[in-house]
C-alpha atoms as a PDB file:
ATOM      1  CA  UNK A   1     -87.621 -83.419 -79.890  1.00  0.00           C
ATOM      2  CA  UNK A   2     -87.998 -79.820 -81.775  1.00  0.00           C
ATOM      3  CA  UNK A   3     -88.109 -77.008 -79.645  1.00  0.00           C
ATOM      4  CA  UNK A   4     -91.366 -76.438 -80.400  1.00  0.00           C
ATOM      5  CA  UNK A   5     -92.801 -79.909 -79.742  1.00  0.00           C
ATOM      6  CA  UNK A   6     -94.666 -80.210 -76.396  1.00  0.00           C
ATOM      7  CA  UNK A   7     -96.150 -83.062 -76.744  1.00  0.00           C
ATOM      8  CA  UNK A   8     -96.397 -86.093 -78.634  1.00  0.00           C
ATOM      9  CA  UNK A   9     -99.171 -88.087 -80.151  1.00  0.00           C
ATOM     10  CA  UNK A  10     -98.810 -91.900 -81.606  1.00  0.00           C
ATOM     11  CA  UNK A  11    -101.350 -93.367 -83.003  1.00  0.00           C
ATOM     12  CA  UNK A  12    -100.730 -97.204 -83.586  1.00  0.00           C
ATOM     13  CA  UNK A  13    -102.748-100.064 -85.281  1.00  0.00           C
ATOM     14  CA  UNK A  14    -102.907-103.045 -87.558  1.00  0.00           C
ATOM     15  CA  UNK A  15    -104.090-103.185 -91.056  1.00  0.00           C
ATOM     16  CA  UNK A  16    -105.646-105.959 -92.980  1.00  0.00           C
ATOM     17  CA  UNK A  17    -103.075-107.903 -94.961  1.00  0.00           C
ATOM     18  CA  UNK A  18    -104.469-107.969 -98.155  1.00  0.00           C
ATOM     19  CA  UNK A  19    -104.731-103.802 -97.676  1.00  0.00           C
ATOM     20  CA  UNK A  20    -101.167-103.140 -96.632  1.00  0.00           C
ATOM     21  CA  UNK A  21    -100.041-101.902 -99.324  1.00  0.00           C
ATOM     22  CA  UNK A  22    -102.622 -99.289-100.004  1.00  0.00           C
ATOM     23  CA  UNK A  23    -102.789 -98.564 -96.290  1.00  0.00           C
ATOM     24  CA  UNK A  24     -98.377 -97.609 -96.843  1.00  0.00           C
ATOM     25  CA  UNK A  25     -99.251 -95.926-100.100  1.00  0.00           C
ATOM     26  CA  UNK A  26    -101.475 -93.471 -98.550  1.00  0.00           C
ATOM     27  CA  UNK A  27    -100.034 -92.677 -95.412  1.00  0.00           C
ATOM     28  CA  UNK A  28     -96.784 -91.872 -97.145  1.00  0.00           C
ATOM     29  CA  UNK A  29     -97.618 -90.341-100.067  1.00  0.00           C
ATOM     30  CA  UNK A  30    -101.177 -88.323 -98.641  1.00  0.00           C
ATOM     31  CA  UNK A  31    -101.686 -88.639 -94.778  1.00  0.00           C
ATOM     32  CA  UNK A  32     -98.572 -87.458 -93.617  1.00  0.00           C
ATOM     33  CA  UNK A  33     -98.541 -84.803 -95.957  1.00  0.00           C
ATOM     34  CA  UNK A  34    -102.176 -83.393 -95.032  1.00  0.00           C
ATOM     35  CA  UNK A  35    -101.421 -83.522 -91.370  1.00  0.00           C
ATOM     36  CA  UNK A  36     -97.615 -81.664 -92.085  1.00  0.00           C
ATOM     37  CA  UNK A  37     -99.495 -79.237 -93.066  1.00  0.00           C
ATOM     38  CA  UNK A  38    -101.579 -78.630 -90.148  1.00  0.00           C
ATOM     39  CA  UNK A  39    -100.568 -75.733 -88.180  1.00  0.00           C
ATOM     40  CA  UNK A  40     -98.984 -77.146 -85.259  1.00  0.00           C
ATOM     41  CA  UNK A  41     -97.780 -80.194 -85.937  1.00  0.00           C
ATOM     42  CA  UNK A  42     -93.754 -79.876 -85.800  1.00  0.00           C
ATOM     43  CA  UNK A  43     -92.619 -83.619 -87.354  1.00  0.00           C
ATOM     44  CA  UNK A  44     -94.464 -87.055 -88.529  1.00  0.00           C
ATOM     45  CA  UNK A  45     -92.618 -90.016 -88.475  1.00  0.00           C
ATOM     46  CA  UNK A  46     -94.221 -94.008 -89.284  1.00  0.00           C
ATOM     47  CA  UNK A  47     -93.111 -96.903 -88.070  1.00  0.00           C
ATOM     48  CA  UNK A  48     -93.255-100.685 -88.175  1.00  0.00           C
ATOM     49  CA  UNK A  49     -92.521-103.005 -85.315  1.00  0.00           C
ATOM     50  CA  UNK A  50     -89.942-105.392 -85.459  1.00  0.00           C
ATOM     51  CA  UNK A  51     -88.547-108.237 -83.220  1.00  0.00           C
ATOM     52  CA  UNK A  52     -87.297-107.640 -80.019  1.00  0.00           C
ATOM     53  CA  UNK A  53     -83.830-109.079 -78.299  1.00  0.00           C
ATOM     54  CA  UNK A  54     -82.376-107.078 -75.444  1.00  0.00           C
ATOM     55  CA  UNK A  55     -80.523-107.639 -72.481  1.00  0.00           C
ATOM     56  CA  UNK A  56     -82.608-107.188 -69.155  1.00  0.00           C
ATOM     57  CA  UNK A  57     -81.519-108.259 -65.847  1.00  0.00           C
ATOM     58  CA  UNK A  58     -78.178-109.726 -67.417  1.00  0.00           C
ATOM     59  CA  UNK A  59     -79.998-111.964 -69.513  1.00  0.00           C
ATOM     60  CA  UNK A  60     -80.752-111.791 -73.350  1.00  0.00           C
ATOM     61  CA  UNK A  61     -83.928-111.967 -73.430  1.00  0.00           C
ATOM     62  CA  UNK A  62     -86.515-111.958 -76.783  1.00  0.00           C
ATOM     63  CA  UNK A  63     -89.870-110.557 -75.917  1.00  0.00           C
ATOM     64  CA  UNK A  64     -93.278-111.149 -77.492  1.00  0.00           C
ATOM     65  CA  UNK A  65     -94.967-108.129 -77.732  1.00  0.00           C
ATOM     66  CA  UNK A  66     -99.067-109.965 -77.554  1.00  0.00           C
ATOM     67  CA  UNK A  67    -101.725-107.584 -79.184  1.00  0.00           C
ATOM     68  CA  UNK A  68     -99.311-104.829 -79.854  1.00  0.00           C
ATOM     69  CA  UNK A  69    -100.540-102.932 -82.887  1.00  0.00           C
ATOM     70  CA  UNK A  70     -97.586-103.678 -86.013  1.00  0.00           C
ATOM     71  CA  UNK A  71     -97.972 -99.996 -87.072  1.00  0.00           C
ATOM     72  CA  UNK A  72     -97.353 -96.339 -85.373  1.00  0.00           C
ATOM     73  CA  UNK A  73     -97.222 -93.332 -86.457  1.00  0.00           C
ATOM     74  CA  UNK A  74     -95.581 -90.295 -84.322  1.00  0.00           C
ATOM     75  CA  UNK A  75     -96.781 -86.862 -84.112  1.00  0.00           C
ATOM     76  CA  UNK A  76     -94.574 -84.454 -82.314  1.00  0.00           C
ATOM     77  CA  UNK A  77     -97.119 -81.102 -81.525  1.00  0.00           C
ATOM     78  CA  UNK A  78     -97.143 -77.667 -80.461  1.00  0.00           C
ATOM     79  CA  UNK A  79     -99.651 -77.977 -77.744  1.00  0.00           C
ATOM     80  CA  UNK A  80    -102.801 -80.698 -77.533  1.00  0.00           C
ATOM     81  CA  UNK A  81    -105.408 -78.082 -78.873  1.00  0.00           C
ATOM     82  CA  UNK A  82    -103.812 -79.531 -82.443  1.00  0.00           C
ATOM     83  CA  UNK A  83    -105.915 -82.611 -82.285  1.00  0.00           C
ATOM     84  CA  UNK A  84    -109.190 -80.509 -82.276  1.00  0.00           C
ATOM     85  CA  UNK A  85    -108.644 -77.901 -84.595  1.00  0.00           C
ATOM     86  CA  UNK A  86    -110.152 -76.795 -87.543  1.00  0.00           C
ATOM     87  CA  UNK A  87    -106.782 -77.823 -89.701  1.00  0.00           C
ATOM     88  CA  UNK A  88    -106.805 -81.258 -88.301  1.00  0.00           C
ATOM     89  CA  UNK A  89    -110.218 -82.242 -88.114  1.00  0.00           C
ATOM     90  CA  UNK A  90    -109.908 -81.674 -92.405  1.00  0.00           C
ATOM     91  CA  UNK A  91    -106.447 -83.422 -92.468  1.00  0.00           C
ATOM     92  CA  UNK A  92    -107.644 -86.911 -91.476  1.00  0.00           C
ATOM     93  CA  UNK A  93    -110.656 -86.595 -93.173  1.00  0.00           C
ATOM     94  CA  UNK A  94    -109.071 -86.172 -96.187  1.00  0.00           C
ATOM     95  CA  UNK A  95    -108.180 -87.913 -99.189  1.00  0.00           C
ATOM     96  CA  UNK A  96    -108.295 -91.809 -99.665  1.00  0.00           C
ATOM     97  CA  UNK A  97    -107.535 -92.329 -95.732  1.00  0.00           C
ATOM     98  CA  UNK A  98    -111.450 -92.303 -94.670  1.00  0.00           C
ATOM     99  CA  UNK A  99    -112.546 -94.070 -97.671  1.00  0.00           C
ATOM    100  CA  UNK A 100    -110.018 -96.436 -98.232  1.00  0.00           C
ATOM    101  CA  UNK A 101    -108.062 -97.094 -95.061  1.00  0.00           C
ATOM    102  CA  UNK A 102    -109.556 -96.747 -92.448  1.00  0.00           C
ATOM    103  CA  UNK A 103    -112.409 -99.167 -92.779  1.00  0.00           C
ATOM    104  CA  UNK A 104    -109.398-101.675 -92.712  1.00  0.00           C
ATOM    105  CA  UNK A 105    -107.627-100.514 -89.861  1.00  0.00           C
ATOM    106  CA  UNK A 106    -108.444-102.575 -86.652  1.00  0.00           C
ATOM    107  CA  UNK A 107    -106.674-102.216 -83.040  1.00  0.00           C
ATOM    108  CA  UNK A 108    -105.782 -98.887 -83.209  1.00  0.00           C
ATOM    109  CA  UNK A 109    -104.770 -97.088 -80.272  1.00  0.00           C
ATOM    110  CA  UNK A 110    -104.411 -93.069 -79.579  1.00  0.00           C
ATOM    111  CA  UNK A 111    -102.051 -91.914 -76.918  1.00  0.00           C
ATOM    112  CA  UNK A 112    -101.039 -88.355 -76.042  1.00  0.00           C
ATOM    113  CA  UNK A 113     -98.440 -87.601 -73.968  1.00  0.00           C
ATOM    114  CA  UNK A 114     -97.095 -84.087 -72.915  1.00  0.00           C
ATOM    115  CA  UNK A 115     -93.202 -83.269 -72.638  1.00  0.00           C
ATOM    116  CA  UNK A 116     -91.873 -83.365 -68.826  1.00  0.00           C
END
């Protein structure tokens, strides 16, 4: 994590499948860049889940992840006082996310969590 970062904040969900590829489009190419801008935020990073095999207890093991949202996105931030700001509040409001995304978007999940 930077040396700024004190926290982190993931925000994961699901999108309808016929507005997946909009819903990629948009985070990569306007989302991510609004909220990189917001004073702040320190790194944004995306990411899909994939399947899982691991070894646990001495066992190889593949493990269903039930109602786990397929998407995530990870926000590494300066302090928690971020996610209410002025600069972030406009960030996610912006651009084709409200209008365009977001109606689609369906077990999404907000977690903050602050560096130990």
């Amino acid at each position: 994590m930077a040396g700024k970062a004190h926290y982190i904040f993931t925000v994961s969900m699901d999108v309808d499948a016929d507005k997946e590829a909009i819903f990629n489009e948009v985070y990569d190419t306007e989302h991510i860049p609004l909220i990189l801008k917001v004073p702040g935020v320190v790194s944004a990073k995306r990411y899909k889940m994939g399947p899982l095999t691991m070894i646990l207890g001495g066992e190889k093991k593949t493990i269903v992840m039930d109602n786990e949202p397929a998407y995530m996105a990870i926000y590494e931030l300066e302090s928690a006082d971020v996610l209410v700001g002025e600069g972030w509040a406009k960030a996610v409001d912006s651009g084709r996310w409200p209008t365009h995304v977001r109606p689609f978007t369906k077990n999404r999940r907000h977690v903050l969590r602050k560096l130990v």
